[in-house]
N, C-alpha and C. Protein backbone atom coordinates (compact mmCIF):
# COMPACT_ATOMS: atom_id res chain seq x y z
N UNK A 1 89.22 101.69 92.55
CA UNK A 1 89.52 101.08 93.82
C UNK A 1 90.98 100.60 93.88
N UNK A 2 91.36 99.75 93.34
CA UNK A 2 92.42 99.20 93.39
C UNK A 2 93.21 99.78 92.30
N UNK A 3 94.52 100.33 92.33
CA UNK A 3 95.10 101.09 91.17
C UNK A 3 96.14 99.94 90.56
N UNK A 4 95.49 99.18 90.05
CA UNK A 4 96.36 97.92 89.05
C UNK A 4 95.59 97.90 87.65
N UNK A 5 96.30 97.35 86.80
CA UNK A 5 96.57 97.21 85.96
C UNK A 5 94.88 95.58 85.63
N UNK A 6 93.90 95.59 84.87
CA UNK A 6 93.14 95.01 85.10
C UNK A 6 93.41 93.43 84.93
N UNK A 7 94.51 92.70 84.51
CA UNK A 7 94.13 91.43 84.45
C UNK A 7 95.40 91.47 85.95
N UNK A 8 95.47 91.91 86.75
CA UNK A 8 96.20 92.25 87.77
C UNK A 8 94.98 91.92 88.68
N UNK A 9 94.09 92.86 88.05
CA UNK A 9 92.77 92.88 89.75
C UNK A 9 92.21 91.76 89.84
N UNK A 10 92.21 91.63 87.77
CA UNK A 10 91.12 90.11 87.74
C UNK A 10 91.83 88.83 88.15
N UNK A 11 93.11 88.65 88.77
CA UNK A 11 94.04 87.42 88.81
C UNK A 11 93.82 87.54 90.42
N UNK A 12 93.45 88.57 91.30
CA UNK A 12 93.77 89.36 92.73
C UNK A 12 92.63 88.82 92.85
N UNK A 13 91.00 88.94 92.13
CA UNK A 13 89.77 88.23 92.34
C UNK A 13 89.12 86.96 92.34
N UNK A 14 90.08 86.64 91.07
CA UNK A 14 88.97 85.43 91.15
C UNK A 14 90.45 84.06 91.02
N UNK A 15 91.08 84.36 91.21
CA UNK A 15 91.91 83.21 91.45
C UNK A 15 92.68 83.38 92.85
N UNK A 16 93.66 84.50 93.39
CA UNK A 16 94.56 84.56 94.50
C UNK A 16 93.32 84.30 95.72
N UNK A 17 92.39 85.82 95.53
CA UNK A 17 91.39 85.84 96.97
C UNK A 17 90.67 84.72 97.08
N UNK A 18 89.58 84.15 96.34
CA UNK A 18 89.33 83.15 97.12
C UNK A 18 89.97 81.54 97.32
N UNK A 19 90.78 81.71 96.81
CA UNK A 19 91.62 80.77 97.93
C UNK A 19 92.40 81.00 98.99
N UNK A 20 92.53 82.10 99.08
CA UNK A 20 92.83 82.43 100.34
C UNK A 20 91.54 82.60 101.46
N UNK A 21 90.44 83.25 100.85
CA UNK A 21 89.22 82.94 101.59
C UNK A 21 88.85 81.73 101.80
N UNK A 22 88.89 80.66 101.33
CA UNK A 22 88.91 79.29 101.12
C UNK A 22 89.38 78.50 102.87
N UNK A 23 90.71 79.09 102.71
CA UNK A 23 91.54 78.68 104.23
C UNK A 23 91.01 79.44 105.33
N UNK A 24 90.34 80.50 105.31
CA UNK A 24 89.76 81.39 106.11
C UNK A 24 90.75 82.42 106.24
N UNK A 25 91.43 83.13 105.21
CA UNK A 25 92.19 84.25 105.29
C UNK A 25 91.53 85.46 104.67
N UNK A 26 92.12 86.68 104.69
CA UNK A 26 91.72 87.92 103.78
C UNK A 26 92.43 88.36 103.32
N UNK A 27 92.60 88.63 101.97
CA UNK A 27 93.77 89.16 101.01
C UNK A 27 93.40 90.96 100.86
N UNK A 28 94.83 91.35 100.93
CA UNK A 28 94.95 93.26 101.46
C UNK A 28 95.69 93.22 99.92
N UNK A 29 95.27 94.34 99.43
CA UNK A 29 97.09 94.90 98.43
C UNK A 29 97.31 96.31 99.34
N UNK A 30 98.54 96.51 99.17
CA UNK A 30 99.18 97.36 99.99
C UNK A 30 99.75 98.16 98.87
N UNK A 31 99.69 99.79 98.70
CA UNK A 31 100.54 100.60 97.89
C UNK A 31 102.00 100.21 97.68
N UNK A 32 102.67 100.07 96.49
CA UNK A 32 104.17 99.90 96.52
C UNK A 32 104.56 100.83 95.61
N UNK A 33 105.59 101.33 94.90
CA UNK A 33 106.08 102.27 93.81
C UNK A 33 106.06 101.11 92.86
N UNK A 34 106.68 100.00 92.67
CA UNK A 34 107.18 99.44 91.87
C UNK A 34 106.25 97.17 92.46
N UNK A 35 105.58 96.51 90.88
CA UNK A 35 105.60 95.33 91.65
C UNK A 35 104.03 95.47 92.27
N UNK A 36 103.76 94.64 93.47
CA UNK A 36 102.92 94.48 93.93
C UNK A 36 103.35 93.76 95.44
N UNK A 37 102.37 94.32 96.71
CA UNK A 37 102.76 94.33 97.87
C UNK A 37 101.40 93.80 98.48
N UNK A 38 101.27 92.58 98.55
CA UNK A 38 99.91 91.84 99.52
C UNK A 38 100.17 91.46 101.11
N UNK A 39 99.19 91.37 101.39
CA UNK A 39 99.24 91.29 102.86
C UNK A 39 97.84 90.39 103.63
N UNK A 40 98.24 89.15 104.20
CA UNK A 40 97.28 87.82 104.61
C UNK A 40 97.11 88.16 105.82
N UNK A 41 95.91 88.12 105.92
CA UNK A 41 95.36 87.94 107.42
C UNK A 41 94.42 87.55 107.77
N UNK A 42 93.32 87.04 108.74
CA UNK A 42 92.74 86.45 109.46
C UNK A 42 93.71 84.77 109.61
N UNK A 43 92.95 83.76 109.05
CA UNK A 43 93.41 82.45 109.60
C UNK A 43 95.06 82.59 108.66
N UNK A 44 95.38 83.22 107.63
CA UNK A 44 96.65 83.23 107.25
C UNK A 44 97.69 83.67 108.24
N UNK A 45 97.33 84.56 109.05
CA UNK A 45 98.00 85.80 109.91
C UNK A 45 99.16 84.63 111.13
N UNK A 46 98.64 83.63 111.57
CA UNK A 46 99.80 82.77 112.33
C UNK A 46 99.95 81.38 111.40
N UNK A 47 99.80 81.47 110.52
CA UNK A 47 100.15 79.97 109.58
C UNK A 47 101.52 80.56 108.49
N UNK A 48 102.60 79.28 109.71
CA UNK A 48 103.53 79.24 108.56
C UNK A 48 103.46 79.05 107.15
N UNK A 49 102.57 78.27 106.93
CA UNK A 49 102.38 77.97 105.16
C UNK A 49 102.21 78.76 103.93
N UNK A 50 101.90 80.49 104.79
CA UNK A 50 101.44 81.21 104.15
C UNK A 50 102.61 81.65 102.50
N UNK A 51 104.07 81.06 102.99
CA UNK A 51 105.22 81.43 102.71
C UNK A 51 105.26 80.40 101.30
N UNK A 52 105.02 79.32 101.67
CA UNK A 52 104.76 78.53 100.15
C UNK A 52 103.34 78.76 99.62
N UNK A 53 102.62 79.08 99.72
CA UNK A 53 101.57 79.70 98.82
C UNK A 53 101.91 80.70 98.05
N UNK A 54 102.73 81.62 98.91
CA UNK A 54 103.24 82.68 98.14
C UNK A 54 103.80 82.57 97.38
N UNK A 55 104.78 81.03 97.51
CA UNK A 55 105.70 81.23 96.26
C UNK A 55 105.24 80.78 95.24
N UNK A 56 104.28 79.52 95.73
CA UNK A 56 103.99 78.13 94.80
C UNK A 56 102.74 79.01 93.95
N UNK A 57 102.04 79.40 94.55
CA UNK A 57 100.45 79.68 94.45
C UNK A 57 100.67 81.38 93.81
N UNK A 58 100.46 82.75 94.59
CA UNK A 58 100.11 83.76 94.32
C UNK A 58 101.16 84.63 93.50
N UNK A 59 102.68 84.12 93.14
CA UNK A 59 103.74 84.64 92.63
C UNK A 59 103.35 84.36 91.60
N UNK A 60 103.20 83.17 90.88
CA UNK A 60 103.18 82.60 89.61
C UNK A 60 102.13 82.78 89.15
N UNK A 61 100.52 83.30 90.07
CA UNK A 61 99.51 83.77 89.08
C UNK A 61 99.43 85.39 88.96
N UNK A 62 100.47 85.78 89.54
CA UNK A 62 100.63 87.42 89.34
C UNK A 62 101.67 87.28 88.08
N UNK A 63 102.69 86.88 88.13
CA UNK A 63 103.62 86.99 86.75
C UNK A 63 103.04 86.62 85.91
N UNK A 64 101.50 85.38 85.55
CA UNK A 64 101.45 85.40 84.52
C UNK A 64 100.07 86.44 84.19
N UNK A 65 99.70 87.02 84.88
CA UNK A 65 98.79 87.97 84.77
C UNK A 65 99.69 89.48 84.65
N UNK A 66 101.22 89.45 84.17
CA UNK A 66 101.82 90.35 84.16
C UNK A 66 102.55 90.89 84.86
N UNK A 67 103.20 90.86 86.16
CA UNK A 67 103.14 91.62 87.00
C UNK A 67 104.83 91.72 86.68
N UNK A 68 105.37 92.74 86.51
CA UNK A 68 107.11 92.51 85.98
C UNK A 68 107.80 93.06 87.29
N UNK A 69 107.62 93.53 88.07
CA UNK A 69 108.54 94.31 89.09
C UNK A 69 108.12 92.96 90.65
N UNK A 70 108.88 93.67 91.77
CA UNK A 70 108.37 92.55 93.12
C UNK A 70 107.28 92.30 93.33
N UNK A 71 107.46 91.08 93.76
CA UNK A 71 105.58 90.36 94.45
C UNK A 71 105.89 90.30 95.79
N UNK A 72 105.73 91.08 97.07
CA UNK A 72 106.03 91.10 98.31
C UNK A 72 104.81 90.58 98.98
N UNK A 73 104.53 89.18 99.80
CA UNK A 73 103.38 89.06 100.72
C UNK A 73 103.86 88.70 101.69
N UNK A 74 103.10 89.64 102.69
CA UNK A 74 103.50 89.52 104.57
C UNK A 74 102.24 89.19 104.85
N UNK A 75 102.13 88.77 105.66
CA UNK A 75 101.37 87.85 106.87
C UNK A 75 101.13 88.45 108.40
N UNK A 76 99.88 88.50 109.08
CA UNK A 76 100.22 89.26 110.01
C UNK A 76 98.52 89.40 110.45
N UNK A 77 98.89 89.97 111.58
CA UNK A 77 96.94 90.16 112.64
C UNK A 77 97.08 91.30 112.12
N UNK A 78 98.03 92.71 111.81
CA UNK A 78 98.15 93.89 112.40
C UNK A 78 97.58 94.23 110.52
N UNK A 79 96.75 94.77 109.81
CA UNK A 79 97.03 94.72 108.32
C UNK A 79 97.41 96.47 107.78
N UNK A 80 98.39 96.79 107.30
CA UNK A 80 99.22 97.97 106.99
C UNK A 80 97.89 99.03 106.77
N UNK A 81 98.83 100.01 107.05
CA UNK A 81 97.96 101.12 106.83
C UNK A 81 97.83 101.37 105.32
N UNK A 82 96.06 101.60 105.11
CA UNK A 82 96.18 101.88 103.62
C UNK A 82 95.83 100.63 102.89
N UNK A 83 96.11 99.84 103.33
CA UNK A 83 95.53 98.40 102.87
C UNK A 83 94.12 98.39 102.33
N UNK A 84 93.83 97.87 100.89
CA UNK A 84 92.55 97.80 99.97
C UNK A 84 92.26 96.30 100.50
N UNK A 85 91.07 95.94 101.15
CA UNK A 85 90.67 94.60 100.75
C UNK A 85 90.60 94.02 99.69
N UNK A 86 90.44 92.20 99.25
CA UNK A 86 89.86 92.55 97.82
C UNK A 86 89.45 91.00 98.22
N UNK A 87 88.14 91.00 97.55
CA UNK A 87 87.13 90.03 97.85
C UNK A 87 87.26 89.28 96.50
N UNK A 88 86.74 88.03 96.88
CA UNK A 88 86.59 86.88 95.76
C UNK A 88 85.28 87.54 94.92
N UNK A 89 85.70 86.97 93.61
CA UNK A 89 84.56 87.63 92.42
C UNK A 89 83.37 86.92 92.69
């Protein structure tokens, strides 16, 4: 399903998604070449805050779950084409 690296998916499950489900959002990964590319939506999709979570919250549990290249998260109603859901464990 998701083409990551496994303590990547397991950091994407049971720590990033449901707290983002938590606020009433849904966490997407989005294909990138290089890094990792997420994408917030439902109640994330018009909340400014989404921007310090990202930094405070979902950056720092992807680097330490490995992640060496960019951590890109956009925000948005519209969610990219190609976009994997990924649900809390």
């Amino acid at each position: 399903m998701l083409d990551l690296p496994e303590p990547i998916v397991r950091t994407l499950r049971e720590i990033v998604a449901p707290l983002v489900e938590a606020d009433g959002g849904v966490l997407y990964v989005v294909r990138k070449a290089s890094g990792v590319r997420l994408h917030l939506a439902g109640a994330c999709a018009g909340c400014p805050g989404y921007r310090i979570t990202s930094t405070e919250v979902i950056e720092p549990a992807l680097r330490a779950a490995g992640v060496k290249g960019d951590i890109d998260v956009t925000a948005g109603w519209t969610v990219p084409e190609g976009a994997l859901r990924v649900n809390a464990a």
